[in-house]
PDB file of N, CA and C in Angstrom:
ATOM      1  N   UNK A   1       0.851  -1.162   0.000  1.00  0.00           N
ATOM      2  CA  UNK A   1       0.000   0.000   0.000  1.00  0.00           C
ATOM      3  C   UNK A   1       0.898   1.226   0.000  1.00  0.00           C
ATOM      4  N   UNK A   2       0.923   2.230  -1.190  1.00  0.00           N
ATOM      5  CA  UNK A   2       1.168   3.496  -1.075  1.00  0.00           C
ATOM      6  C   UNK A   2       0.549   4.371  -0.644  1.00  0.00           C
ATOM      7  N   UNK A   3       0.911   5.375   0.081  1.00  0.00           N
ATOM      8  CA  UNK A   3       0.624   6.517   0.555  1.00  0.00           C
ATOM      9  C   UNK A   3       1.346   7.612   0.052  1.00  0.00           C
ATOM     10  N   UNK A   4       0.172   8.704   0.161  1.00  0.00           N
ATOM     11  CA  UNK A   4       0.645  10.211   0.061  1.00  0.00           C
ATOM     12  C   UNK A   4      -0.058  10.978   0.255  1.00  0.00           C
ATOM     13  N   UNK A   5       0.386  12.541   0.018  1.00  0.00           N
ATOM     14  CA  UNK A   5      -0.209  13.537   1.308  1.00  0.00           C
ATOM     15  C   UNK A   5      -1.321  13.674   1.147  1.00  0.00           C
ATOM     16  N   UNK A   6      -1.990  13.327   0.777  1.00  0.00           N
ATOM     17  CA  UNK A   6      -3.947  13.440   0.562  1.00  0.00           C
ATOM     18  C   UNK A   6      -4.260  12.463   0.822  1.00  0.00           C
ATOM     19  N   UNK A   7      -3.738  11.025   1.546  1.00  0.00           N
ATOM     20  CA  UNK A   7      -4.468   9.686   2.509  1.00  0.00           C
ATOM     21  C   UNK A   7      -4.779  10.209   3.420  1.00  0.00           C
ATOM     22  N   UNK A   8      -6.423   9.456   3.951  1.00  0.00           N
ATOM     23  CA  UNK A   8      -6.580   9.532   5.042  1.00  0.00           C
ATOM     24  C   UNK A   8      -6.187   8.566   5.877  1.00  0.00           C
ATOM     25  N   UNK A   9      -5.359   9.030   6.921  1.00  0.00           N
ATOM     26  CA  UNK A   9      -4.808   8.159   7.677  1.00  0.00           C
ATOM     27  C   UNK A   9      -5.580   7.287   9.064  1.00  0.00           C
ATOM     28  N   UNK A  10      -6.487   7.890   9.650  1.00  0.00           N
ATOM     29  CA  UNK A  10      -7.869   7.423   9.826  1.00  0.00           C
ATOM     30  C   UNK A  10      -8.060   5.941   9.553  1.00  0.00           C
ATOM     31  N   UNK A  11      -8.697   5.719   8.461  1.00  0.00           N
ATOM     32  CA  UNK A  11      -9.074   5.141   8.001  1.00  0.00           C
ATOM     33  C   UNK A  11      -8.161   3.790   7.580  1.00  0.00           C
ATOM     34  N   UNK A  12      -6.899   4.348   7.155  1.00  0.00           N
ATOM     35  CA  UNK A  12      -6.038   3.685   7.379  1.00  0.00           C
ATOM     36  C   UNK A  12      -5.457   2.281   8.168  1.00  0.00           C
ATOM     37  N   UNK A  13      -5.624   3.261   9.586  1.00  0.00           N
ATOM     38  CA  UNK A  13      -5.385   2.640  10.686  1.00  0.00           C
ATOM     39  C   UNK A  13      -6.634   1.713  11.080  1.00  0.00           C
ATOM     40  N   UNK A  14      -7.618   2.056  11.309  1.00  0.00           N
ATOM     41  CA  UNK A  14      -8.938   1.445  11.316  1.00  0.00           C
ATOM     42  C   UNK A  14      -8.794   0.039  10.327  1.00  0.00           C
ATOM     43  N   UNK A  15      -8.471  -0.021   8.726  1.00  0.00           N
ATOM     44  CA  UNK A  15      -8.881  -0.664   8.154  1.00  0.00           C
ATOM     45  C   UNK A  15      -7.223  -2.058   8.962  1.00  0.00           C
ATOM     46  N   UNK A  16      -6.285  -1.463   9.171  1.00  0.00           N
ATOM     47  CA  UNK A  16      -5.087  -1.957   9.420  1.00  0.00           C
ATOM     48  C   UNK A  16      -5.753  -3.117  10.669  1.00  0.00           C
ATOM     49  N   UNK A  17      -6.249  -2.462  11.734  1.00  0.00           N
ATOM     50  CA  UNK A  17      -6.876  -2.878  12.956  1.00  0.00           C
ATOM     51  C   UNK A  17      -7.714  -4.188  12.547  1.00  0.00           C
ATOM     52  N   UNK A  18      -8.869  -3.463  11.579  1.00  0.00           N
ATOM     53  CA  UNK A  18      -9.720  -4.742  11.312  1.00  0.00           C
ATOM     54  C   UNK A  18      -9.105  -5.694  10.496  1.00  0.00           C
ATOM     55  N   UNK A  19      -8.137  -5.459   9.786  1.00  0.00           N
ATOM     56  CA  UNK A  19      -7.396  -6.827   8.770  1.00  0.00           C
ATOM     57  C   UNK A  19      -7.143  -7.572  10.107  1.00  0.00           C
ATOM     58  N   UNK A  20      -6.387  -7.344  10.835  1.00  0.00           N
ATOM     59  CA  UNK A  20      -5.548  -7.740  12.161  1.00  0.00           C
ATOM     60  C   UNK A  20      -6.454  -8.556  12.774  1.00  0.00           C
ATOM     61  N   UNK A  21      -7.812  -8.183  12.619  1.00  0.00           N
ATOM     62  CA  UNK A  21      -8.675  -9.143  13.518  1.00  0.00           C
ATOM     63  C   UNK A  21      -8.698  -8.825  15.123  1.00  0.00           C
ATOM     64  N   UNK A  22      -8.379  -7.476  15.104  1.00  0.00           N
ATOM     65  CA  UNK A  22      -8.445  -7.114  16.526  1.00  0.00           C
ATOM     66  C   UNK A  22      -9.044  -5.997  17.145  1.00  0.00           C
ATOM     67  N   UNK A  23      -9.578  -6.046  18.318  1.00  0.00           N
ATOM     68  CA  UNK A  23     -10.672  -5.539  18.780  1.00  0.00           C
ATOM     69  C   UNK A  23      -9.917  -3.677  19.214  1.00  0.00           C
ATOM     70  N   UNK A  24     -10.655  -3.221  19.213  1.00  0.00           N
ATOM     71  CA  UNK A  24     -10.216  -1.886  20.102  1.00  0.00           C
ATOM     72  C   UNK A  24      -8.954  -2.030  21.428  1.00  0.00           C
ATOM     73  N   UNK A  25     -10.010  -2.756  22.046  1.00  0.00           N
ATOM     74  CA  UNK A  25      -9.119  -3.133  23.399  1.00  0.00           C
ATOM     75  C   UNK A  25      -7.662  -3.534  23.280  1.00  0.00           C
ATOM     76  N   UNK A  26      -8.152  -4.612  22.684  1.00  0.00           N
ATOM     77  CA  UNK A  26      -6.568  -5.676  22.329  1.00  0.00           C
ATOM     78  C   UNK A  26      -5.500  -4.537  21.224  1.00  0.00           C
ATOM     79  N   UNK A  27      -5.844  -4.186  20.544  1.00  0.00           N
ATOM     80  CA  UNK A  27      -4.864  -2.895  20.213  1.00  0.00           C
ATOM     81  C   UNK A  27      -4.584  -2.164  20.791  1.00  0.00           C
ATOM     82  N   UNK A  28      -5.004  -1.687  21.951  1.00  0.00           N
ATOM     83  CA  UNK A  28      -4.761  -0.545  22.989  1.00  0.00           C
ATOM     84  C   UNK A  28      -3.684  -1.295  24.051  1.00  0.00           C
ATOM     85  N   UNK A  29      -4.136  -2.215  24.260  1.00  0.00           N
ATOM     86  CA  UNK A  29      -3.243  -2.889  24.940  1.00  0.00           C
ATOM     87  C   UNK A  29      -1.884  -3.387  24.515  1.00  0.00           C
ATOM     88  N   UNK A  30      -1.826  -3.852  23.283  1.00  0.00           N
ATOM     89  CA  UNK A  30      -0.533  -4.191  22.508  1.00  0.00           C
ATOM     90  C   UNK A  30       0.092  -2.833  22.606  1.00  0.00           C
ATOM     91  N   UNK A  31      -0.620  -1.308  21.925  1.00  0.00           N
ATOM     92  CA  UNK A  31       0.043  -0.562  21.509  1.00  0.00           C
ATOM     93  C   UNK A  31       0.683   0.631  23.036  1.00  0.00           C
ATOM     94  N   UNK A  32      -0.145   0.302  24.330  1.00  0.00           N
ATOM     95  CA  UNK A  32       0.097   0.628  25.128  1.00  0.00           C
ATOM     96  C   UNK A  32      -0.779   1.928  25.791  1.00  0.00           C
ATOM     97  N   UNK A  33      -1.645   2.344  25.063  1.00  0.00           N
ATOM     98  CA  UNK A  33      -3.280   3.553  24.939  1.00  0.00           C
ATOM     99  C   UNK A  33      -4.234   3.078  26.080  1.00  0.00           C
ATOM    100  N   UNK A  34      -5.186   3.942  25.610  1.00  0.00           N
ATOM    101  CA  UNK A  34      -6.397   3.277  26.037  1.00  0.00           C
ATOM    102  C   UNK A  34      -7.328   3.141  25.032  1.00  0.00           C
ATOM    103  N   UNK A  35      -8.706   2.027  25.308  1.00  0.00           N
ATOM    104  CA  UNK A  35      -9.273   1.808  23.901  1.00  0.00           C
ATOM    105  C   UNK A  35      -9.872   3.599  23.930  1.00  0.00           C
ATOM    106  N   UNK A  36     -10.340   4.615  24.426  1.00  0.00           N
ATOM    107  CA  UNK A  36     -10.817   5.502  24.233  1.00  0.00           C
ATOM    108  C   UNK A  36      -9.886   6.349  23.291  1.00  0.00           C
ATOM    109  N   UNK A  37      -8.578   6.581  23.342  1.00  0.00           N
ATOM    110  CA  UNK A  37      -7.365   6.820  22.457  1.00  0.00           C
ATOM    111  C   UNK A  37      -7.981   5.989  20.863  1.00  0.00           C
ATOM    112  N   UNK A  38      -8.040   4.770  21.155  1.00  0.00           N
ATOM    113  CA  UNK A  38      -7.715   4.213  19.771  1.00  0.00           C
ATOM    114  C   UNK A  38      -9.446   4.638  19.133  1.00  0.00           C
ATOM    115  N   UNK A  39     -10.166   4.896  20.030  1.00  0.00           N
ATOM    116  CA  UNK A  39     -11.815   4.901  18.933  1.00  0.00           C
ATOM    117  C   UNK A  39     -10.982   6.433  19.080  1.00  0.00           C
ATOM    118  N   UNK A  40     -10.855   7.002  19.571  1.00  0.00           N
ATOM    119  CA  UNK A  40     -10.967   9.074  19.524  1.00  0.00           C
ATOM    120  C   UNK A  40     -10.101   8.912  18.059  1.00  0.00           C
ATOM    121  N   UNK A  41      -9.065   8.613  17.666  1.00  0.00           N
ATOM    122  CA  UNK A  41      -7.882   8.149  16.576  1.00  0.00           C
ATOM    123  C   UNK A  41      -9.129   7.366  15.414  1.00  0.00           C
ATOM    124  N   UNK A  42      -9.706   6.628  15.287  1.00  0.00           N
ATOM    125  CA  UNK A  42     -10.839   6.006  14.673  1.00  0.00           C
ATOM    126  C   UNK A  42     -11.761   6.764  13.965  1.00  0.00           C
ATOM    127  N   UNK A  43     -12.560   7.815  15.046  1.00  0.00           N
ATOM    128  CA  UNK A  43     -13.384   8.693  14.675  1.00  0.00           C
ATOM    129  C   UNK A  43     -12.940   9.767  14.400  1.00  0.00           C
ATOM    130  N   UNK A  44     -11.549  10.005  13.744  1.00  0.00           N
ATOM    131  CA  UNK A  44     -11.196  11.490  13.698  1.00  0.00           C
ATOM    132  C   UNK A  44     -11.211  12.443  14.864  1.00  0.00           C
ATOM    133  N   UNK A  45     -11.375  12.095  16.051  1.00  0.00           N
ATOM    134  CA  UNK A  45     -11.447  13.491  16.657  1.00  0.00           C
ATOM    135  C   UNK A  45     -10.043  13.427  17.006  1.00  0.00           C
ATOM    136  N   UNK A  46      -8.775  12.994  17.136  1.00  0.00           N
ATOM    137  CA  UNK A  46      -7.624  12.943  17.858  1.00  0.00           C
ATOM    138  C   UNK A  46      -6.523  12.287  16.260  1.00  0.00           C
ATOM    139  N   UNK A  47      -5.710  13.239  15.691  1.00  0.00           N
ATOM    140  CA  UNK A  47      -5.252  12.329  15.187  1.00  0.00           C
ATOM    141  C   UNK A  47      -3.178  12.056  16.008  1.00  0.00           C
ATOM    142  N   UNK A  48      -2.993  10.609  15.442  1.00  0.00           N
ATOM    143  CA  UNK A  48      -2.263   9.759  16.135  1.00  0.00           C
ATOM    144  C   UNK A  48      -0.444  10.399  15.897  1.00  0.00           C
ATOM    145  N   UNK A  49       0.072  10.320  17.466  1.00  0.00           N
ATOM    146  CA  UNK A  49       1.322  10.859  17.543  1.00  0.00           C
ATOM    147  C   UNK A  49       2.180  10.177  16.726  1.00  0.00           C
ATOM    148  N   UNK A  50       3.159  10.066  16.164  1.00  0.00           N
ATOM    149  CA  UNK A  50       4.393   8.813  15.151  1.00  0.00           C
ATOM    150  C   UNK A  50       4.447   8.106  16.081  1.00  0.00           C
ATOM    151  N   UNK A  51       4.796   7.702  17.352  1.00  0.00           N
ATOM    152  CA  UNK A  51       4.617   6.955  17.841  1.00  0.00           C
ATOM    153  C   UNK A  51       3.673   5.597  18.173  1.00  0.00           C
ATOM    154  N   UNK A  52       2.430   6.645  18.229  1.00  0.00           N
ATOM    155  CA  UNK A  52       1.144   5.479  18.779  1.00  0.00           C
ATOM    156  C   UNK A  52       0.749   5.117  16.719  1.00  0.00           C
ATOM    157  N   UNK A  53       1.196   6.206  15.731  1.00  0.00           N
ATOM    158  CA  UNK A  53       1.012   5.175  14.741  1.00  0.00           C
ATOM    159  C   UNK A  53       1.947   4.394  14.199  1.00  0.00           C
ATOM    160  N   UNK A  54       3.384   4.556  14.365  1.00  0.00           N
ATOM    161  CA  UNK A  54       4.232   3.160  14.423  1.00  0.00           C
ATOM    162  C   UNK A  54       3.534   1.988  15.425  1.00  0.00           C
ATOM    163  N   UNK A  55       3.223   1.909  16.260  1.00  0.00           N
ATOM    164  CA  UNK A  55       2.936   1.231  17.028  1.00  0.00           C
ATOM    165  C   UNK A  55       1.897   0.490  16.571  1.00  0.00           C
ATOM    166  N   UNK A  56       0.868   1.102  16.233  1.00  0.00           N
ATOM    167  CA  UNK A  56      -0.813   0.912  15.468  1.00  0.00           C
ATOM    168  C   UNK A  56       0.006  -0.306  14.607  1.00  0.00           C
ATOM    169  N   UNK A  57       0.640   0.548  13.178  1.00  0.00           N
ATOM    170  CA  UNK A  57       0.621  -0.543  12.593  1.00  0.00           C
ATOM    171  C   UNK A  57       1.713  -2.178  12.789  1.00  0.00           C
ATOM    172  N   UNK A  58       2.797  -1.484  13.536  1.00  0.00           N
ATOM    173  CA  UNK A  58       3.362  -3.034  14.119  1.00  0.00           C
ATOM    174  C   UNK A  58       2.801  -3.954  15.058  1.00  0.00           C
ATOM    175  N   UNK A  59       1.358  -3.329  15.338  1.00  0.00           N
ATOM    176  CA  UNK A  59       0.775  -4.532  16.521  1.00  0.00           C
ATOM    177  C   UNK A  59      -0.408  -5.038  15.330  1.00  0.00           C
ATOM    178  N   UNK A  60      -0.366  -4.454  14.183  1.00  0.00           N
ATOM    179  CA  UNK A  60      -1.246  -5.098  13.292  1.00  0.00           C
ATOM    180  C   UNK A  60      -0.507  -5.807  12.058  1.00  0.00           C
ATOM    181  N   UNK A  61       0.807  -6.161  12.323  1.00  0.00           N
ATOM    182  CA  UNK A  61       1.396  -6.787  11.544  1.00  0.00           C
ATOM    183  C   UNK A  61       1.902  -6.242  10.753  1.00  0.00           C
ATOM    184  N   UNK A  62       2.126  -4.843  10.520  1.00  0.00           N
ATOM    185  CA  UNK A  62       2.644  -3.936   9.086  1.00  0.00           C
ATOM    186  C   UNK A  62       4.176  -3.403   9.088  1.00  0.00           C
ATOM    187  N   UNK A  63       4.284  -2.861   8.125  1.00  0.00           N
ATOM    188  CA  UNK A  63       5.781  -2.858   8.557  1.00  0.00           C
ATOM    189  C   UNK A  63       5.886  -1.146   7.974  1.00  0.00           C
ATOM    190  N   UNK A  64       6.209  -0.274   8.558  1.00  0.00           N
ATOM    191  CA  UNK A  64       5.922   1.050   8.059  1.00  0.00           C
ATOM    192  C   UNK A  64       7.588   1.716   7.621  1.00  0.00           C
ATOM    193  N   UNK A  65       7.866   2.307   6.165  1.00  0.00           N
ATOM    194  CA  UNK A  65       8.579   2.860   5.515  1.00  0.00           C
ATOM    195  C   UNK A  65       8.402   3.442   4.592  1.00  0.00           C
ATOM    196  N   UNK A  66       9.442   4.666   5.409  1.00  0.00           N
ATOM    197  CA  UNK A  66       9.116   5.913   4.777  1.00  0.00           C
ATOM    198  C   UNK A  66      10.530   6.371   3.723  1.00  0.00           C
ATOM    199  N   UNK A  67       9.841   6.801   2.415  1.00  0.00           N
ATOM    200  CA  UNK A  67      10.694   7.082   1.193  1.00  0.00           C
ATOM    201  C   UNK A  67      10.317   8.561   1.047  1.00  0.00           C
ATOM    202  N   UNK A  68      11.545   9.585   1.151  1.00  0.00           N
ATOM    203  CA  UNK A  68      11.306  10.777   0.352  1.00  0.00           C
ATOM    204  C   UNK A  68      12.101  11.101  -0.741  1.00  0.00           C
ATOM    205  N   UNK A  69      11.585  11.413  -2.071  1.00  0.00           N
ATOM    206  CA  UNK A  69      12.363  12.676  -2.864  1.00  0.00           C
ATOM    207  C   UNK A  69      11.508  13.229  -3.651  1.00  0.00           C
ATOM    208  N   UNK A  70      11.421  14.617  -2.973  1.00  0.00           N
ATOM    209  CA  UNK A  70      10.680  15.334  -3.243  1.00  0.00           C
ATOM    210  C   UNK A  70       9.271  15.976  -2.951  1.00  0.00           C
ATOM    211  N   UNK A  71       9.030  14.160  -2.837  1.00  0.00           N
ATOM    212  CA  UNK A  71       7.167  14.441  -2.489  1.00  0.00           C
ATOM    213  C   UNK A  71       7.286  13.015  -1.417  1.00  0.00           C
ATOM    214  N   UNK A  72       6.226  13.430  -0.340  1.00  0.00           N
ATOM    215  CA  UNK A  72       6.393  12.774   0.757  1.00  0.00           C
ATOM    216  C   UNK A  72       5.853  11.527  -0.151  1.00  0.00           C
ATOM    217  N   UNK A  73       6.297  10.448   0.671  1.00  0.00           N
ATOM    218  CA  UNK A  73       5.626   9.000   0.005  1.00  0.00           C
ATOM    219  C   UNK A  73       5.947   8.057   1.017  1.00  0.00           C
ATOM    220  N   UNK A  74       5.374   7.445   1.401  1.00  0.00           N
ATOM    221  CA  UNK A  74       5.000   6.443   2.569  1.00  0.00           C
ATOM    222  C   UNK A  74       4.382   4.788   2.169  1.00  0.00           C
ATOM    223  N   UNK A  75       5.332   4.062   2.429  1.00  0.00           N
ATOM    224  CA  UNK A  75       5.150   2.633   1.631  1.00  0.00           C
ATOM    225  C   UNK A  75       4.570   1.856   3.097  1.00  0.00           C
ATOM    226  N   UNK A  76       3.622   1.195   3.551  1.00  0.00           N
ATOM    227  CA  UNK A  76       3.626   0.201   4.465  1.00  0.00           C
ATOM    228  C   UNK A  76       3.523  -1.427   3.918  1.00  0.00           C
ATOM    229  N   UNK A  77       3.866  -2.021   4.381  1.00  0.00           N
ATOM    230  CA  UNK A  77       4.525  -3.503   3.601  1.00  0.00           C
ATOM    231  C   UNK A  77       3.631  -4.203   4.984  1.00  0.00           C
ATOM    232  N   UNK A  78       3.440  -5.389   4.573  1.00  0.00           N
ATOM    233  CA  UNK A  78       2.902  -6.855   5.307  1.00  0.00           C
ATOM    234  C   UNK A  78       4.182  -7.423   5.589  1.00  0.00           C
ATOM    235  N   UNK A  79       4.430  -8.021   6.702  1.00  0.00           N
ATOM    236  CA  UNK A  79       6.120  -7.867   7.280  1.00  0.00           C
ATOM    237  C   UNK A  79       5.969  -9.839   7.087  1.00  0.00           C
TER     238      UNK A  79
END
């Protein structure tokens, strides 16, 4: 999956979560949050520090790398 600066990242993460097969909770807990963090991050009202979204996607199996020249571009890989 490519990314760039007009993804919503939202959605992203959400869809990352549900591939994963995992609940709110159990992501909050892997990633170290609370589930209220991960729905506020879900529903747009909070979006996610580099941290809690490195985290997001390595507790959902992804592998996140980032390529620049020029124009931001963001590759996440199935690890």
């Amino acid at each position: 999956m490519r990314l760039y600066e007009n993804t919503n990242l939202t959605e992203l993460l959400k869809t990352a979560r549900l591939e994963s097969e995992l609940s709110q909770e159990q992501l909050a807990k892997k990633i170290g949050c609370t589930r209220e963090t991960v729905c506020k991050i879900e529903n747009g009202r909070d979006e996610p520090k580099y941290r809690i979204f490195y985290r997001w996607l390595n507790a959902c199996g992804k592998q996140l790398i980032v390529r620049s020249y020029k124009t931001v571009e963001i590759d996440i890989d199935v690890k």
